[in-house]
C-alpha atoms as a PDB file:
ATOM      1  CA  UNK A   1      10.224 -16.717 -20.703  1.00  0.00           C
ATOM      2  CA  UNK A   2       8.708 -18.704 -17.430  1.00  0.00           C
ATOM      3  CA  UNK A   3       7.097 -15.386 -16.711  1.00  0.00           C
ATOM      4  CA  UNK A   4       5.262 -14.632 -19.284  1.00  0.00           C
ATOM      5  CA  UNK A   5       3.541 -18.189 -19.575  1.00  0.00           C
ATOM      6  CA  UNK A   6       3.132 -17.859 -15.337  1.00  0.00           C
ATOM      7  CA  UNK A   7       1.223 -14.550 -15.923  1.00  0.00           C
ATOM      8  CA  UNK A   8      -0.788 -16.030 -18.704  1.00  0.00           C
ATOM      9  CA  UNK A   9      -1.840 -19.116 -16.452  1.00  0.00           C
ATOM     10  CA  UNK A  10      -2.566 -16.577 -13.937  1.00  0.00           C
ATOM     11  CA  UNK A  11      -5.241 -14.414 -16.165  1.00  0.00           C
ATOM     12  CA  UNK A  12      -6.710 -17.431 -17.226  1.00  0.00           C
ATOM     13  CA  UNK A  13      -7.715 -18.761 -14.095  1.00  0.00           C
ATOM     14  CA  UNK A  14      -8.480 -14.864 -12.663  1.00  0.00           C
ATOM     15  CA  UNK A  15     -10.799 -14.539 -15.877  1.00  0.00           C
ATOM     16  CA  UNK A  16     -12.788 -17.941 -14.399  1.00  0.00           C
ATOM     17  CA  UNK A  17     -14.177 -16.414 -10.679  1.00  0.00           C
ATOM     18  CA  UNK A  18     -17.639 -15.674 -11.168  1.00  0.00           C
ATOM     19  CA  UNK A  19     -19.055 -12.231 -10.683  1.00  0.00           C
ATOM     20  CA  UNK A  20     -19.565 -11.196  -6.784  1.00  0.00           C
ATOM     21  CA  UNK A  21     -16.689 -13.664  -5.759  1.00  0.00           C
ATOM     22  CA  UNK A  22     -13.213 -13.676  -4.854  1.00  0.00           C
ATOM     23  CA  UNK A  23     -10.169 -15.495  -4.517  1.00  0.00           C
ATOM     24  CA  UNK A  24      -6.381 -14.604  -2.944  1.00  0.00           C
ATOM     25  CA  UNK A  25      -2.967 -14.296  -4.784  1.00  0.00           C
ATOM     26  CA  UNK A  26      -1.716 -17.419  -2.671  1.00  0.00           C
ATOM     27  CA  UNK A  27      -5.021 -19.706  -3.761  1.00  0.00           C
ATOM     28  CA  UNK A  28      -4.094 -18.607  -7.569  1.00  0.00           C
ATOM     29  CA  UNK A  29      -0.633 -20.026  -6.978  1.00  0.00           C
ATOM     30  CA  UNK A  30      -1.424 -22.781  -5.147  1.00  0.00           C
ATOM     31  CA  UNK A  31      -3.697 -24.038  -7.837  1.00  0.00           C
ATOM     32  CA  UNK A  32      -1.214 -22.905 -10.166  1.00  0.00           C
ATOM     33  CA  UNK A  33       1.552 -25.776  -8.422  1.00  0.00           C
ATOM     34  CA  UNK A  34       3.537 -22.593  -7.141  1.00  0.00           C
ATOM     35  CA  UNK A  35       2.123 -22.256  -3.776  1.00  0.00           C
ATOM     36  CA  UNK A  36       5.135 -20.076  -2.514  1.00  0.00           C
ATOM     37  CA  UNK A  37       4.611 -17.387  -5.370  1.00  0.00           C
ATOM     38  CA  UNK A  38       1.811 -15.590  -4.456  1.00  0.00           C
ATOM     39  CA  UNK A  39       3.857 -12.005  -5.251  1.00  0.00           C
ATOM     40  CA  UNK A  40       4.569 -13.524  -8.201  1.00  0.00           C
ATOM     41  CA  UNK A  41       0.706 -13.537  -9.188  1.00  0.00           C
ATOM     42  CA  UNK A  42       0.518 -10.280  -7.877  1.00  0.00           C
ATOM     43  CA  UNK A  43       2.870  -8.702 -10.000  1.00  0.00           C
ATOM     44  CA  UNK A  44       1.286 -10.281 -12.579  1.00  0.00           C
ATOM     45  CA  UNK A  45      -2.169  -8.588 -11.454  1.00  0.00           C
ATOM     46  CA  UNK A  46      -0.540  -5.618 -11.443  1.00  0.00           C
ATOM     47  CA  UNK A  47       0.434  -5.822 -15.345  1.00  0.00           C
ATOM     48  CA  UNK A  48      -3.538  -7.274 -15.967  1.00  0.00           C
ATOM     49  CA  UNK A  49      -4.296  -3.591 -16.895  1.00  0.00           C
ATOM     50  CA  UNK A  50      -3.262  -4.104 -20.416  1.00  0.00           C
ATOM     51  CA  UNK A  51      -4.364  -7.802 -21.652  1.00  0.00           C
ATOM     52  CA  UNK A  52      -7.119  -8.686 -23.627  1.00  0.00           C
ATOM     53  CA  UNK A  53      -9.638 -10.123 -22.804  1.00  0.00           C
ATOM     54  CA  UNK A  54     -10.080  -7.986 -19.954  1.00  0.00           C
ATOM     55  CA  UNK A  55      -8.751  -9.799 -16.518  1.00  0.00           C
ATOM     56  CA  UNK A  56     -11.324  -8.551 -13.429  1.00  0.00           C
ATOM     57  CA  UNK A  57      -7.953  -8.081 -11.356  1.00  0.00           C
ATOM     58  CA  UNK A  58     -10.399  -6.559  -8.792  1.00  0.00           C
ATOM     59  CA  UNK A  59     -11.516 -10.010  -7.535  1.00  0.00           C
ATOM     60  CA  UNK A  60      -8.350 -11.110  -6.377  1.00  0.00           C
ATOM     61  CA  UNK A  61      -7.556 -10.085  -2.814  1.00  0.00           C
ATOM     62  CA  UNK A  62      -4.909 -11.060  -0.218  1.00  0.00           C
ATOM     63  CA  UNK A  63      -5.358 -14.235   2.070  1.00  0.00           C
ATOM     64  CA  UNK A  64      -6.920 -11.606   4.628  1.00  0.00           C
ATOM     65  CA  UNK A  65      -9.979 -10.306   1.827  1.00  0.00           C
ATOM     66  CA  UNK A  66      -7.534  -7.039   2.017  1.00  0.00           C
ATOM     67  CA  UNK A  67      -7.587  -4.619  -1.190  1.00  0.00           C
ATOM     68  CA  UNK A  68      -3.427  -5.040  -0.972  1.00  0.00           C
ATOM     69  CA  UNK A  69      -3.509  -4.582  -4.586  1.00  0.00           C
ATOM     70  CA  UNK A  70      -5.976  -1.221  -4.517  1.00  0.00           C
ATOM     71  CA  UNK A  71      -3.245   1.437  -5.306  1.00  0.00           C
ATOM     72  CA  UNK A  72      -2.544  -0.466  -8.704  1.00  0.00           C
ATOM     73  CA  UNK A  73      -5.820   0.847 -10.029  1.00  0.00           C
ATOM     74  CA  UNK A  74      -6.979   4.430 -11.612  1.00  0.00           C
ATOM     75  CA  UNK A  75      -8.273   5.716  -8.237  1.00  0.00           C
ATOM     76  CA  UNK A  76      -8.075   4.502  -4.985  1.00  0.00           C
ATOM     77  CA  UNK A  77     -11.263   3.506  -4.393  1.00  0.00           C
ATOM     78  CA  UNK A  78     -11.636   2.016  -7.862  1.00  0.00           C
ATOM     79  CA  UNK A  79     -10.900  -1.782  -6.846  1.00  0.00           C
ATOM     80  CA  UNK A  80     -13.801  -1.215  -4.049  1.00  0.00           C
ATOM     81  CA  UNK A  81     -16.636  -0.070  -6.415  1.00  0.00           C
ATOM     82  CA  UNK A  82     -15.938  -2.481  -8.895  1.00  0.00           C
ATOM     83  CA  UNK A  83     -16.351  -5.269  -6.170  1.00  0.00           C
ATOM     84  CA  UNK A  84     -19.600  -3.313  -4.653  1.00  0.00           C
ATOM     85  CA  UNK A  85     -20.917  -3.559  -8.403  1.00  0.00           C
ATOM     86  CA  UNK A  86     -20.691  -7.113  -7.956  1.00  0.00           C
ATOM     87  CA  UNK A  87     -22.533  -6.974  -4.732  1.00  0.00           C
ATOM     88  CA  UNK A  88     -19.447  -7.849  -2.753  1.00  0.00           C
ATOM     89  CA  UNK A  89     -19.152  -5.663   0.491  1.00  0.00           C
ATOM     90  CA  UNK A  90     -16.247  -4.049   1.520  1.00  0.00           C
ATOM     91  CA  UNK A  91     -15.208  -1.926   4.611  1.00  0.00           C
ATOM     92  CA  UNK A  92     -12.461  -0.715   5.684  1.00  0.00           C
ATOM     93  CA  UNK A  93     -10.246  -1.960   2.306  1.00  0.00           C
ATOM     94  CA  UNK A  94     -11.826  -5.634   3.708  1.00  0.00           C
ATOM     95  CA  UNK A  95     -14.474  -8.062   2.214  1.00  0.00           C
ATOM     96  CA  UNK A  96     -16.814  -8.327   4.333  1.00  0.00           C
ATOM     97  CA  UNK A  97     -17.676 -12.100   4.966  1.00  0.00           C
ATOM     98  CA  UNK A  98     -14.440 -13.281   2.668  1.00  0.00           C
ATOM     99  CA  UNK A  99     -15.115 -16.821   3.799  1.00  0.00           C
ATOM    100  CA  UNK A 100     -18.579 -16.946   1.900  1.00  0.00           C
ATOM    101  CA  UNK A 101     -17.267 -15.051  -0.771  1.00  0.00           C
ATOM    102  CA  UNK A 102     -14.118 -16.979  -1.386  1.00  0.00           C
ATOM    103  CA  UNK A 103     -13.893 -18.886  -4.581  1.00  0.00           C
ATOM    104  CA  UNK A 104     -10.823 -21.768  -4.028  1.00  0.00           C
ATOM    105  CA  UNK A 105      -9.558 -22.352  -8.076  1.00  0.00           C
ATOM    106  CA  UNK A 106      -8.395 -25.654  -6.432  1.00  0.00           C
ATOM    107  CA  UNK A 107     -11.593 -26.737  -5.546  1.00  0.00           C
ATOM    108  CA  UNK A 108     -13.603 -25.002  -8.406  1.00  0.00           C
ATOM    109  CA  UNK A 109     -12.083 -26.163 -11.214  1.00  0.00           C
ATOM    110  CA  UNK A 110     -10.412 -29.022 -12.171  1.00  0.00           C
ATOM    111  CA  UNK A 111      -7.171 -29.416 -13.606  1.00  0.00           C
END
């Protein structure tokens, strides 16, 4: 079950950006040593709903800073004003200045 273990992999490292940062399906995978399954960790996103501990899906965003994964959650506006909580600014479904807020696993953690 290569998925399962993937997905777990995934929440671990999505459980690890800080508050008010946030990182894209592709950098997940790439840190991951899957760099051409970034829909992979975004299916696996998608199922974050229901694991515990709690996995702040909200901070991962396409390589863009767009909200591609906003229709997953209870309302749409729901991934937004959990990142505004966190002082991260979005307009128009788009961080606003992704580049500062970007957190690279590959460069943040080791492995």
């Amino acid at each position: 079950m290569a998925d399962k273990d993937f997905f777990d992999q995934v929440y671990q490292v999505v459980r690890l950006i800080p508050r008010g940062r946030v990182t894209s399906y592709g950098a997940i995978a790439a840190y991951l040593g899957a760099k051409g399954s970034s829909r992979l960790v975004g299916y696996a996103m998608h199922a974050a709903h229901s694991q515990k501990p709690k996995v702040p899906a909200h901070r991962v965003v396409n390589r863009n800073g767009l909200l591609s994964g906003k229709h997953h959650f209870a309302t749409p506006f729901a991934m937004q004003e959990l990142l505004e909580k966190e002082k991260v600014k979005v307009e128009y479904d788009k961080v606003v200045d992704f580049k500062k807020k970007f957190w690279d696993p590959t460069l943040e953690l080791a492995l």
